[in-house]
C-alpha atoms as a PDB file:
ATOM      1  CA  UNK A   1      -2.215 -26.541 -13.072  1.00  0.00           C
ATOM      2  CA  UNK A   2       0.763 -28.171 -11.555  1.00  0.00           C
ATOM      3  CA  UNK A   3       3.366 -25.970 -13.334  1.00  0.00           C
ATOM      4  CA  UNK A   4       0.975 -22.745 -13.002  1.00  0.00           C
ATOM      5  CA  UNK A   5       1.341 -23.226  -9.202  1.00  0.00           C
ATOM      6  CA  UNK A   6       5.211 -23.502  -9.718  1.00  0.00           C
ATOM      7  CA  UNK A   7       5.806 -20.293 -11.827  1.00  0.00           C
ATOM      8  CA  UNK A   8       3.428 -18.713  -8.985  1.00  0.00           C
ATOM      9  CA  UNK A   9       6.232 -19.626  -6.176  1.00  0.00           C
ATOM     10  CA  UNK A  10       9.145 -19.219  -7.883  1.00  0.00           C
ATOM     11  CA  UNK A  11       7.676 -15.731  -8.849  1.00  0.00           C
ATOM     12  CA  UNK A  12       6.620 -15.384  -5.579  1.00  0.00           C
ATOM     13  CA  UNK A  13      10.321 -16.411  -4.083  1.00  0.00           C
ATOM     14  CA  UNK A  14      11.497 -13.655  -6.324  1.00  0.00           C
ATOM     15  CA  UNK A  15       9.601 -10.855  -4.846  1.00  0.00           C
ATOM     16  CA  UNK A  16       9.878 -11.676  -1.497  1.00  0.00           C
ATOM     17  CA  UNK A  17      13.747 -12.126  -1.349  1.00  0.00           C
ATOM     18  CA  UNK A  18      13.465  -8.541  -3.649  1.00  0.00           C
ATOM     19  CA  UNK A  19      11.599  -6.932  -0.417  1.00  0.00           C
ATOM     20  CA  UNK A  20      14.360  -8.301   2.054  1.00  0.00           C
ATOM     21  CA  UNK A  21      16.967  -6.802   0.262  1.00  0.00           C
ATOM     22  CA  UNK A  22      15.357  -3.645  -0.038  1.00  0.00           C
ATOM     23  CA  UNK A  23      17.661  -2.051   3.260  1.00  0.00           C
ATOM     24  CA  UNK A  24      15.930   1.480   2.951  1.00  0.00           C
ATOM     25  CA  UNK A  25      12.197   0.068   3.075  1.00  0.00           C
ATOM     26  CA  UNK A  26      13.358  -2.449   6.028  1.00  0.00           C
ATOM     27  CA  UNK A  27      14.877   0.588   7.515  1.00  0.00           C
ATOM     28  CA  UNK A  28      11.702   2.893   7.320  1.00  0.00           C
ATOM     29  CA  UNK A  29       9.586  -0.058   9.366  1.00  0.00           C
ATOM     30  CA  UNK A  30      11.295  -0.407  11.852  1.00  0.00           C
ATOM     31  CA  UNK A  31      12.297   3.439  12.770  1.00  0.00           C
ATOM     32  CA  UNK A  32      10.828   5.900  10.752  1.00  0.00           C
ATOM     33  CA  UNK A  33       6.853   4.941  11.675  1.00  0.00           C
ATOM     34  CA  UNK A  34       7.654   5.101  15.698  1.00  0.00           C
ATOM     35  CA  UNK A  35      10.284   8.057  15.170  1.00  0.00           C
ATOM     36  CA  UNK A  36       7.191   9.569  13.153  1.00  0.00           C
ATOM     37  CA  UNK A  37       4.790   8.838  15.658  1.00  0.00           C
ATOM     38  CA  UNK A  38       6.649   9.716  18.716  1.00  0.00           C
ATOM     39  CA  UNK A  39       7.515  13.193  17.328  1.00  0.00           C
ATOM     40  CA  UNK A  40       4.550  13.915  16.521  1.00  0.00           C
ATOM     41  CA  UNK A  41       3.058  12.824  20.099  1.00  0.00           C
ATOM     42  CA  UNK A  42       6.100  15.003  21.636  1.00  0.00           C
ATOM     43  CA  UNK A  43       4.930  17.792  19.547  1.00  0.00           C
ATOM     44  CA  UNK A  44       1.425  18.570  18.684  1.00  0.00           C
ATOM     45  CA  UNK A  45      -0.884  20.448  21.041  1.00  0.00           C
ATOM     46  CA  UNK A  46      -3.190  18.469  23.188  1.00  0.00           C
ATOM     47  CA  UNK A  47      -6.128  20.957  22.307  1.00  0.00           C
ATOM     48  CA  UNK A  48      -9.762  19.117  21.310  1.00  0.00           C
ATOM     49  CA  UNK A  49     -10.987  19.467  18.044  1.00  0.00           C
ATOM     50  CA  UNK A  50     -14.447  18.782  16.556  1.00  0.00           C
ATOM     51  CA  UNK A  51     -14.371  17.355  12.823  1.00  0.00           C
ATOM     52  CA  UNK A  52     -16.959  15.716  10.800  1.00  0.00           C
ATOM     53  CA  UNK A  53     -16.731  12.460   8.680  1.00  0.00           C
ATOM     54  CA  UNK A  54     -18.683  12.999   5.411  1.00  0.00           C
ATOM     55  CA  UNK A  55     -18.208   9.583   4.784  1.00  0.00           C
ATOM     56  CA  UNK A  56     -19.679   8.427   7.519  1.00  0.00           C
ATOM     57  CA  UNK A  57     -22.081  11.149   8.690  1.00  0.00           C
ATOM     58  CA  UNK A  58     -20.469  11.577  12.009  1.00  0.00           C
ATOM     59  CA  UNK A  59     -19.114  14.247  14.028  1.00  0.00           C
ATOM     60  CA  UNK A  60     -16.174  13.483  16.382  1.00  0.00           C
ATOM     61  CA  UNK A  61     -14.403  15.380  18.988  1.00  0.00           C
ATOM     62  CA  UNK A  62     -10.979  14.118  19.713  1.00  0.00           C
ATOM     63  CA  UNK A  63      -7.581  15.308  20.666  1.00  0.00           C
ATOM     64  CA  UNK A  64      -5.069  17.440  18.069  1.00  0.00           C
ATOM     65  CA  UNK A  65      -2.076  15.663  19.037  1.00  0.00           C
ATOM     66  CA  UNK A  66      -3.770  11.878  18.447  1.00  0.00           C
ATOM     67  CA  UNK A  67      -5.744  12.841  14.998  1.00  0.00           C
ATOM     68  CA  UNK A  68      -2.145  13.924  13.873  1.00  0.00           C
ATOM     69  CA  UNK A  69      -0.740  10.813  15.209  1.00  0.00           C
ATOM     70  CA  UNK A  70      -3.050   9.087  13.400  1.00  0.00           C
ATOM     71  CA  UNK A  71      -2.948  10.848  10.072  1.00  0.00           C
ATOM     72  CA  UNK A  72       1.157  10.581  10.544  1.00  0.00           C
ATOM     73  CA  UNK A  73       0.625   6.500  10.688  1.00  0.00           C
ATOM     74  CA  UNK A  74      -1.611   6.082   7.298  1.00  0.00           C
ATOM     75  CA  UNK A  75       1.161   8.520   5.995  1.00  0.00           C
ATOM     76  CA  UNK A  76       3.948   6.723   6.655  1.00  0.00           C
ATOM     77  CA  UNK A  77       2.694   3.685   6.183  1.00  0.00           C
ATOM     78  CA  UNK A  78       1.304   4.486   2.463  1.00  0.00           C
ATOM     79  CA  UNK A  79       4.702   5.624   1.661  1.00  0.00           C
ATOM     80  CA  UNK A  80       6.548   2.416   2.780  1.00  0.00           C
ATOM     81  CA  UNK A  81       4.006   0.681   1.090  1.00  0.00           C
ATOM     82  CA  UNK A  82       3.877   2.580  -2.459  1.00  0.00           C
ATOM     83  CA  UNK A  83       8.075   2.597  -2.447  1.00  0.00           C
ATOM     84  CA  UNK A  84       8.785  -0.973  -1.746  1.00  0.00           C
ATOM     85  CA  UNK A  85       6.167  -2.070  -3.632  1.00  0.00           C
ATOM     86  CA  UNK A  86       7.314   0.081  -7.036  1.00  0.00           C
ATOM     87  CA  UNK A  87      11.158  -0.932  -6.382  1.00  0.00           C
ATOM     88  CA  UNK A  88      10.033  -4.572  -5.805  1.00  0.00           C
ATOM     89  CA  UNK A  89       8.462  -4.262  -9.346  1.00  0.00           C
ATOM     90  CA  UNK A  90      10.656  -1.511 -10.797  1.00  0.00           C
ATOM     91  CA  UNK A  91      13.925  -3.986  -9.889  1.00  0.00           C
ATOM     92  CA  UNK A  92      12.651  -7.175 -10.655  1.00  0.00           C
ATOM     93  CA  UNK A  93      11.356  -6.092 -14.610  1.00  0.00           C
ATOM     94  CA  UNK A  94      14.078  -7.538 -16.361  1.00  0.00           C
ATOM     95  CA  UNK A  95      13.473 -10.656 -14.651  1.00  0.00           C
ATOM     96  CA  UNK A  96       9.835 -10.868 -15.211  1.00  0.00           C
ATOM     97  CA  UNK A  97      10.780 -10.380 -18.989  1.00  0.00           C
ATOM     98  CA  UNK A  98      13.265 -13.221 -18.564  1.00  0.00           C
ATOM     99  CA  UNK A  99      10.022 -15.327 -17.057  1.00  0.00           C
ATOM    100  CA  UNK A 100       7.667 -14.588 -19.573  1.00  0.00           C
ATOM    101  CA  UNK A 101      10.264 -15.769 -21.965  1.00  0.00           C
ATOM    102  CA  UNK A 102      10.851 -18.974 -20.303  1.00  0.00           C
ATOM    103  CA  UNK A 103       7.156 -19.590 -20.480  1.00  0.00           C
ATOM    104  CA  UNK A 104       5.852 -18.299 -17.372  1.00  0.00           C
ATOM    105  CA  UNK A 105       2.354 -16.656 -17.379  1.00  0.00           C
ATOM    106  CA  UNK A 106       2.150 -13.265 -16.659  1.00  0.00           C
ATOM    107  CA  UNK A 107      -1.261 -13.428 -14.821  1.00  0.00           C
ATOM    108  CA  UNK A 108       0.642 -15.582 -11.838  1.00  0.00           C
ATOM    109  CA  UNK A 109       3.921 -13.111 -11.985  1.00  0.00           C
ATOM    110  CA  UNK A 110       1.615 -10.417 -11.002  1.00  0.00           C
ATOM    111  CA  UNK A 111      -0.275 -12.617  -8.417  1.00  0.00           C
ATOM    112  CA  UNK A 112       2.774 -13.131  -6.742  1.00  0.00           C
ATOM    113  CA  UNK A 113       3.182  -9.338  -6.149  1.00  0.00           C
ATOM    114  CA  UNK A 114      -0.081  -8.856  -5.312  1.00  0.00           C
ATOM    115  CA  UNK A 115       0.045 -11.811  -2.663  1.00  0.00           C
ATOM    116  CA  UNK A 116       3.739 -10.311  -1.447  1.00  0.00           C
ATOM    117  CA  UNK A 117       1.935  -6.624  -1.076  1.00  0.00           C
ATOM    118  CA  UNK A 118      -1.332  -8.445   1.286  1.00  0.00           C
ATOM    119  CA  UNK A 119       2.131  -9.717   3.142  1.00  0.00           C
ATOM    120  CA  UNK A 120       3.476  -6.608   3.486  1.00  0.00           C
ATOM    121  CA  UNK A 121       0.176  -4.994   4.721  1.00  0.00           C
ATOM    122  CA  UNK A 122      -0.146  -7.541   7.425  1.00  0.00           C
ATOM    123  CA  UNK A 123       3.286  -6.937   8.595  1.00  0.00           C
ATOM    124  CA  UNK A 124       3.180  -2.723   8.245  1.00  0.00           C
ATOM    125  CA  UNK A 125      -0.676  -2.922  10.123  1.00  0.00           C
ATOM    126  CA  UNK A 126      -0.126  -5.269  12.990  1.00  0.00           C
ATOM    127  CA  UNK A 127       3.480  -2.808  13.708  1.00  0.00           C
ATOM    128  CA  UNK A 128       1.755   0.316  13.178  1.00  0.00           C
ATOM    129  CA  UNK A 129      -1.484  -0.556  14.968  1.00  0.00           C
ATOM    130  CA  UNK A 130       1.066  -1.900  18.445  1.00  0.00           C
ATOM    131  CA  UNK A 131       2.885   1.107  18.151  1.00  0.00           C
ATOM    132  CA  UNK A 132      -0.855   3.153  18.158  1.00  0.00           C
ATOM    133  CA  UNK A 133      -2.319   1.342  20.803  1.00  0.00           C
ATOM    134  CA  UNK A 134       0.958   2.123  22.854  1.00  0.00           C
ATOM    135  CA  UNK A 135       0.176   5.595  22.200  1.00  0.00           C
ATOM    136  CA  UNK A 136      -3.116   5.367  23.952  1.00  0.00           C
ATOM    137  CA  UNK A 137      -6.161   2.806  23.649  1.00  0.00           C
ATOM    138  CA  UNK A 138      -7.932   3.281  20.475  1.00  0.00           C
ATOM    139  CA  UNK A 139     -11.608   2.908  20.242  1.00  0.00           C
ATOM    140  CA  UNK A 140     -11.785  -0.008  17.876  1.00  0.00           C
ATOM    141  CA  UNK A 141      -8.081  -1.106  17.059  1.00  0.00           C
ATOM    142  CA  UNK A 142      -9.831  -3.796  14.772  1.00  0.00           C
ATOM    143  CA  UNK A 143     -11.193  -1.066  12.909  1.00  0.00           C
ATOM    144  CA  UNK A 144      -8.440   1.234  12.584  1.00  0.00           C
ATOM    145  CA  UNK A 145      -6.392  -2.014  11.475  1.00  0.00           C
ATOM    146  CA  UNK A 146      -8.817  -2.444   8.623  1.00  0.00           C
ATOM    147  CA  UNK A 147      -8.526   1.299   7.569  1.00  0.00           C
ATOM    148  CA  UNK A 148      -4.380   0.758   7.730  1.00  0.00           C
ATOM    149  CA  UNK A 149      -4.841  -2.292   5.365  1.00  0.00           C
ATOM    150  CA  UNK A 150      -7.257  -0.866   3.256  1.00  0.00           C
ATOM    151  CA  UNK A 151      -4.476   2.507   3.019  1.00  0.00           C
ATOM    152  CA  UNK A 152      -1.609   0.243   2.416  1.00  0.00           C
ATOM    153  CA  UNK A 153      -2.800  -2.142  -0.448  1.00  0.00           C
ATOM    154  CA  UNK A 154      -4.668   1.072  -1.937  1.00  0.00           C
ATOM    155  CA  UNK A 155      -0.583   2.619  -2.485  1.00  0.00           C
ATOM    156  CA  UNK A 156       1.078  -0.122  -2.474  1.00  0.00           C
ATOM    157  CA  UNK A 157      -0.792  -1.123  -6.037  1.00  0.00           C
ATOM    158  CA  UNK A 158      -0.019   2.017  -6.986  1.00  0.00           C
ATOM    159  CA  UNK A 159       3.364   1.536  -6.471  1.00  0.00           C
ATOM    160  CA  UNK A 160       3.132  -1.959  -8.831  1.00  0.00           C
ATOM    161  CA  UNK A 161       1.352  -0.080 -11.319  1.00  0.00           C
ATOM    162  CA  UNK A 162       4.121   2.360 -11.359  1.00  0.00           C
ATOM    163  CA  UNK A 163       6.844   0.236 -11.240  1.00  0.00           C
ATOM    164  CA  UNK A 164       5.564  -1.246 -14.768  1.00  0.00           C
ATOM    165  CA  UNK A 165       4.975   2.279 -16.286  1.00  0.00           C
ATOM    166  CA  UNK A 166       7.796   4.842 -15.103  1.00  0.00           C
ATOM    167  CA  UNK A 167      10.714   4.593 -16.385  1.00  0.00           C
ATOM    168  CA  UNK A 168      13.260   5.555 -13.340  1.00  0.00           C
ATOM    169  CA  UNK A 169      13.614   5.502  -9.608  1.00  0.00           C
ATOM    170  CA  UNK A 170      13.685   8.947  -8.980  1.00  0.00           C
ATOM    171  CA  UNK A 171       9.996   9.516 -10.950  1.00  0.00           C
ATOM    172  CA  UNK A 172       8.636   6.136  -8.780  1.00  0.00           C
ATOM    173  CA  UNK A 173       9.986   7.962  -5.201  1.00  0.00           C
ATOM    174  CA  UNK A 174       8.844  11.656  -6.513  1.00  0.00           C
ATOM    175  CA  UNK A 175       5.280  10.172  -7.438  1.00  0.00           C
ATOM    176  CA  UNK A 176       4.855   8.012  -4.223  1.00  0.00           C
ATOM    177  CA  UNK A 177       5.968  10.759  -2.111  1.00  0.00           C
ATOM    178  CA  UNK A 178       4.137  13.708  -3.433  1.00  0.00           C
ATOM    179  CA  UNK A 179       0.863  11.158  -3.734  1.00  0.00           C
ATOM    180  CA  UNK A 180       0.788  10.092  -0.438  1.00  0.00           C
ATOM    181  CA  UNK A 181       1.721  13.954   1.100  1.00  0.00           C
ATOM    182  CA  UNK A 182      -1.228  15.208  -1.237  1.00  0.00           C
ATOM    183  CA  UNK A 183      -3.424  12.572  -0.329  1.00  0.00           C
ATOM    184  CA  UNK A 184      -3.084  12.601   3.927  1.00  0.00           C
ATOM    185  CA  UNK A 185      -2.793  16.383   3.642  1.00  0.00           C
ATOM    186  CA  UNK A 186      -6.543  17.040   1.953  1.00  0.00           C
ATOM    187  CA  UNK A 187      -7.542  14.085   4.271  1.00  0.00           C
ATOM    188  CA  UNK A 188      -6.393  15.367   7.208  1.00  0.00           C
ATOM    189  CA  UNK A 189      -8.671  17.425   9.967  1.00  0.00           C
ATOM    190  CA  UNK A 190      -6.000  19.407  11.290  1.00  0.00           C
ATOM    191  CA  UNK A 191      -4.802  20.322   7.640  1.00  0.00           C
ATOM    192  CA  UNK A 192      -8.160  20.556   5.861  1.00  0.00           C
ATOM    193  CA  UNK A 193     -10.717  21.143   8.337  1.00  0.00           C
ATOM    194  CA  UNK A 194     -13.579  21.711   5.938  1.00  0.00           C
ATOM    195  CA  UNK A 195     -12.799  18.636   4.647  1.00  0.00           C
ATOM    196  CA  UNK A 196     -16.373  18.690   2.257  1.00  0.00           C
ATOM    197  CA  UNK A 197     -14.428  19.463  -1.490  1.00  0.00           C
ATOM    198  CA  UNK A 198     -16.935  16.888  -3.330  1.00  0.00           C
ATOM    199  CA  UNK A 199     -13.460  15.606  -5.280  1.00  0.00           C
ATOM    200  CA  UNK A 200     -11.761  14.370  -1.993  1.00  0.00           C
ATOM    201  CA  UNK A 201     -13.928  11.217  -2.394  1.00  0.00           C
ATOM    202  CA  UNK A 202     -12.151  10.308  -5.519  1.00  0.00           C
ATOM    203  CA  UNK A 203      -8.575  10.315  -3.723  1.00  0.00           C
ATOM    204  CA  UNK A 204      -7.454   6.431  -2.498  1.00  0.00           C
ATOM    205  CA  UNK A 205      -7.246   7.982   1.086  1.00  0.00           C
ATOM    206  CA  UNK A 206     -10.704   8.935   1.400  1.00  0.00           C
ATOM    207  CA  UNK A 207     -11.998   5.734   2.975  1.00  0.00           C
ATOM    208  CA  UNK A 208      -9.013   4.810   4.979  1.00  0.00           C
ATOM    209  CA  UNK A 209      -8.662   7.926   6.790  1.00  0.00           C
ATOM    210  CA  UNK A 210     -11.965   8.891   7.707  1.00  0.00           C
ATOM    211  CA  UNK A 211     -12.473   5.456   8.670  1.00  0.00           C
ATOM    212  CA  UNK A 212      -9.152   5.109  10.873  1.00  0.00           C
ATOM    213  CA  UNK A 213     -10.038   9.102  11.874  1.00  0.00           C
ATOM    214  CA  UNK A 214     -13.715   8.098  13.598  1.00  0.00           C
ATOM    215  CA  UNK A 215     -12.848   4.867  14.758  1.00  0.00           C
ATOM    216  CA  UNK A 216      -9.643   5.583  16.801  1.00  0.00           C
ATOM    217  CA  UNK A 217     -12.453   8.029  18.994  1.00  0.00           C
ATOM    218  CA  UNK A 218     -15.353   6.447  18.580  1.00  0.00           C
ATOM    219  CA  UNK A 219     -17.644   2.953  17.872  1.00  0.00           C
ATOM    220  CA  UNK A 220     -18.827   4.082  14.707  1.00  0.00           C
ATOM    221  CA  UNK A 221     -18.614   1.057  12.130  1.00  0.00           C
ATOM    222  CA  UNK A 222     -16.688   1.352   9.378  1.00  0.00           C
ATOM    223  CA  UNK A 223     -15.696  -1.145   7.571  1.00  0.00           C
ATOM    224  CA  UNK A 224     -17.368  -0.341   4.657  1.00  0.00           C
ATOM    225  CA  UNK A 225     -15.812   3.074   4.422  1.00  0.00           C
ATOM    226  CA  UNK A 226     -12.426   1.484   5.100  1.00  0.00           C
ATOM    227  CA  UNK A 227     -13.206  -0.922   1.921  1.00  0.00           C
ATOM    228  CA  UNK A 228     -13.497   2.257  -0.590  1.00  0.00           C
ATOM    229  CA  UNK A 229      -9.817   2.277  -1.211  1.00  0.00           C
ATOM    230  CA  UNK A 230     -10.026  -1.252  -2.055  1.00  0.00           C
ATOM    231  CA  UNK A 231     -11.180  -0.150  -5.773  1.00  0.00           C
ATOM    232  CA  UNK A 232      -8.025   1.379  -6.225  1.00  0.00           C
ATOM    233  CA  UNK A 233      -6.288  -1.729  -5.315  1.00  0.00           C
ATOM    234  CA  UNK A 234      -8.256  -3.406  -7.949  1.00  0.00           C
ATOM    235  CA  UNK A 235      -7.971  -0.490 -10.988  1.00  0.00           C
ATOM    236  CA  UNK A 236      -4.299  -0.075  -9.978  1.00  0.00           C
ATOM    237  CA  UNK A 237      -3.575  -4.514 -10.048  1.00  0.00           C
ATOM    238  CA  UNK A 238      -6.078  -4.423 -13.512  1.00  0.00           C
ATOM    239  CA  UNK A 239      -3.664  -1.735 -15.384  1.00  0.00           C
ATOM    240  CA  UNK A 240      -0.455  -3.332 -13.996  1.00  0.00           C
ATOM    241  CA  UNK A 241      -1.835  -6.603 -15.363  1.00  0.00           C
ATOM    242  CA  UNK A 242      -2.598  -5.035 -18.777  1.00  0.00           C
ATOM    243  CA  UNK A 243       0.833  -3.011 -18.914  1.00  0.00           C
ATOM    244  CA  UNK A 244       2.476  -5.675 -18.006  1.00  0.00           C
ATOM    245  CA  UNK A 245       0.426  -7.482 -21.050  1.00  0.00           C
ATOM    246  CA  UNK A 246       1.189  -5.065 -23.235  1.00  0.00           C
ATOM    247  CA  UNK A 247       5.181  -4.850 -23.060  1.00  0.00           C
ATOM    248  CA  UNK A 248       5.305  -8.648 -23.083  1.00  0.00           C
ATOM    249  CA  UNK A 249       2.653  -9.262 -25.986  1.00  0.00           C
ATOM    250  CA  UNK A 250       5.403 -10.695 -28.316  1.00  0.00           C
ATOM    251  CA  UNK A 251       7.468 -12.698 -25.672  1.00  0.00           C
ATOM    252  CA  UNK A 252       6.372 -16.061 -24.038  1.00  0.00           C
ATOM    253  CA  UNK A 253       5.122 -19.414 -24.646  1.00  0.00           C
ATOM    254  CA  UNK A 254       3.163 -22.027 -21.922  1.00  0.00           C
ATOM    255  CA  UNK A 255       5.304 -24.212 -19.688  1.00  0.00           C
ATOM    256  CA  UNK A 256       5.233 -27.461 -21.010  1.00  0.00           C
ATOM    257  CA  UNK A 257       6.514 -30.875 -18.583  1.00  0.00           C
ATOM    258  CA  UNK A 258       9.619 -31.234 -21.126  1.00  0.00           C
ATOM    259  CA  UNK A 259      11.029 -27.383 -21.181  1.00  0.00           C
ATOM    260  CA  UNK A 260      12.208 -25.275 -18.221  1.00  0.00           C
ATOM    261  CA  UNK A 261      13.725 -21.870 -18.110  1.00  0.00           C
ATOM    262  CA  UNK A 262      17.349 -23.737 -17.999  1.00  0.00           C
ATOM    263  CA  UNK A 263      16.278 -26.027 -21.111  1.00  0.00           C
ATOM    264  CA  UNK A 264      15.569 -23.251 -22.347  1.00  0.00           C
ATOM    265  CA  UNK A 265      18.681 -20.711 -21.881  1.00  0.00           C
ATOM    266  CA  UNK A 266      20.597 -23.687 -23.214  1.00  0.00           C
ATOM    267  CA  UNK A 267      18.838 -23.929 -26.382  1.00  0.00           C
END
C-alpha cells in the first residue's frame, strides 16, 4: 500500500508540474475566458428570448446577450479543459512508459490525472463562475458551478482519453476544438433554438448546458441534469485506463521495498 501511495504522488508531481508548464493553457485562463466573456457582453443584443429545457421540462425567458455569455463560458472552459488535459497526457507518454517499466502501476498513473483534471475543474469553475457573477447575479451560482464542473471533467477526460489514442498534437487540438464548437453550438438556444433533435442527449454537453442555461435565470434544481455528463467522465477515464493497459501489456513489474526506478536504470 505504502509504495502504491508513492507511485500515486510522484505520478501525480508529474502531471501537475506538466500543467504549469503548459504557457498556452495558463495563458487561455487567465485572458481568453474574460476576453471571451466581455466581448460577448459588449456585443450581443439585449433582446429576451424564450427557450425550453427538455431536460428539465422547463421553459425560461432570459436575456440574448447573458444565454450567450453563458454558452461562451462552458465553451471556453471545455476547451481549456480538453487541451491541457490531452497535452498533459499526450507529453507525459513516454514517461508513463518509463513508470510502468520501473514498476509503477498503471491504475495509480491514471489516478493521478484524473485527480490533477478534478484540480483543474476547481480552479477553471470558481474563475469562470467570479467572472459570471461579475457579469450580473446569477440565479443559483452553486448550480451553474456544478454544471461548469460537470462540463469540464466531461472534456477534460476526453482530452486523457485522447492523449493515449492520437497520435499528434495537431489531431488532439483539431478534435478538442471542433468537439467542443459542435457540442455548445447544438446546445446552444441562440444557435439551435429547437433544441428537441432526440440525439442531442447523447452529446457530453447536454446536461451541463441546459443545466447552467435554466439555472443562471431561474431556481429550477438541477443537479441531476448537471451530473449526466459525468458518464462521459467515467466511459472516457474506463477507455484511457484500458488503452493505456493495452500499450503497456508487456512492460512492468510491482514495486518491491528493494528496487526503485534508479536501481533499476542502473541495472
Amino acid at each position: 500500500m505504502r509504495h502504491q501511495w508513492t507511485a500515486f504522488a510522484v505520478a501525480l508531481g508529474f502531471t501537475l508540474t506538466g500543467h504549469l508548464r503548459n504557457r498556452l493553457a495558463m495563458a487561455m485562463i487567465v485572458f481568453f475566458i474574460p476576453t471571451w466573456i466581455y466581448l460577448v457582453r459588449a456585443t450581443a443584443l439585449n433582446k429576451d428570448i424564450t427557450f425550453s429545457s427538455s431536460a428539465l421540462d422547463v421553459e425560461v425567458v432570459a436575456s440574448m446577450n447573458r444565454t450567450i455569455q453563458v454558452s461562451s463560458s462552458l465553451h471556453a472552459v471545455t476547451v481549456i479543459a480538453g487541451f491541457m488535459m490531452f497535452m498533459a497526457t499526450f507529453s507525459a507518454r513516454d514517461m508513463d512508459l518509463r513508470l510502468v517499466l520501473a514498476g509503477y502501476p498503471r491504475l495509480q498513473l491514471l489516478v493521478a490525472k484524473v485527480v490533477a483534471l478534478i484540480l483543474v475543474a476547481a480552479l477553471l469553475t470558481g474563475y469562470t463562475l467570479a467572472l459570471l457573477q461579475l457579469s450580473w447575479p446569477l440565479a443559483q451560482p452553486g448550480a451553474v458551478a456544478a454544471a461548469l464542473a460537470a462540463a469540464i471533467l466531461a472534456y477534460g477526460g476526453l482530452g486523457i482519453m485522447a492523449g493515449f489514442v492520437l497520435r499528434s498534437e495537431l489531431e488532439g487540438f483539431f478534435v478538442v476544438v471542433m468537439a467542443t464548437l459542435i457540442d455548445v453550438g447544438m446546445q446552444s438556444p441562440v444557435s439551435n433554438p429547437a433544441g428537441d433533435q432526440p440525439w442531442l442527449s447523447l452529446l457530453p454537453l447536454y446536461g451541463p448546458a441546459q443545466a447552467a442555461l435554466v439555472t443562471s435565470f431561474t431556481t429550477t434544481d438541477s443537479f441531476a441534469c448537471a451530473a449526466l455528463a459525468l458518464r462521459w467522465f467515467a466511459a472516457t477515464s474506463v477507455l484511457a485506463l484500458l488503452t493505456f493497459c493495452v500499450r503497456t501489456r508487456h512492460y512492468g513489474r510491482p514495486i518491491t521495498a528493494s528496487s526503485s526506478p534508479r536501481r533499476l536504470r542502473a541495472d
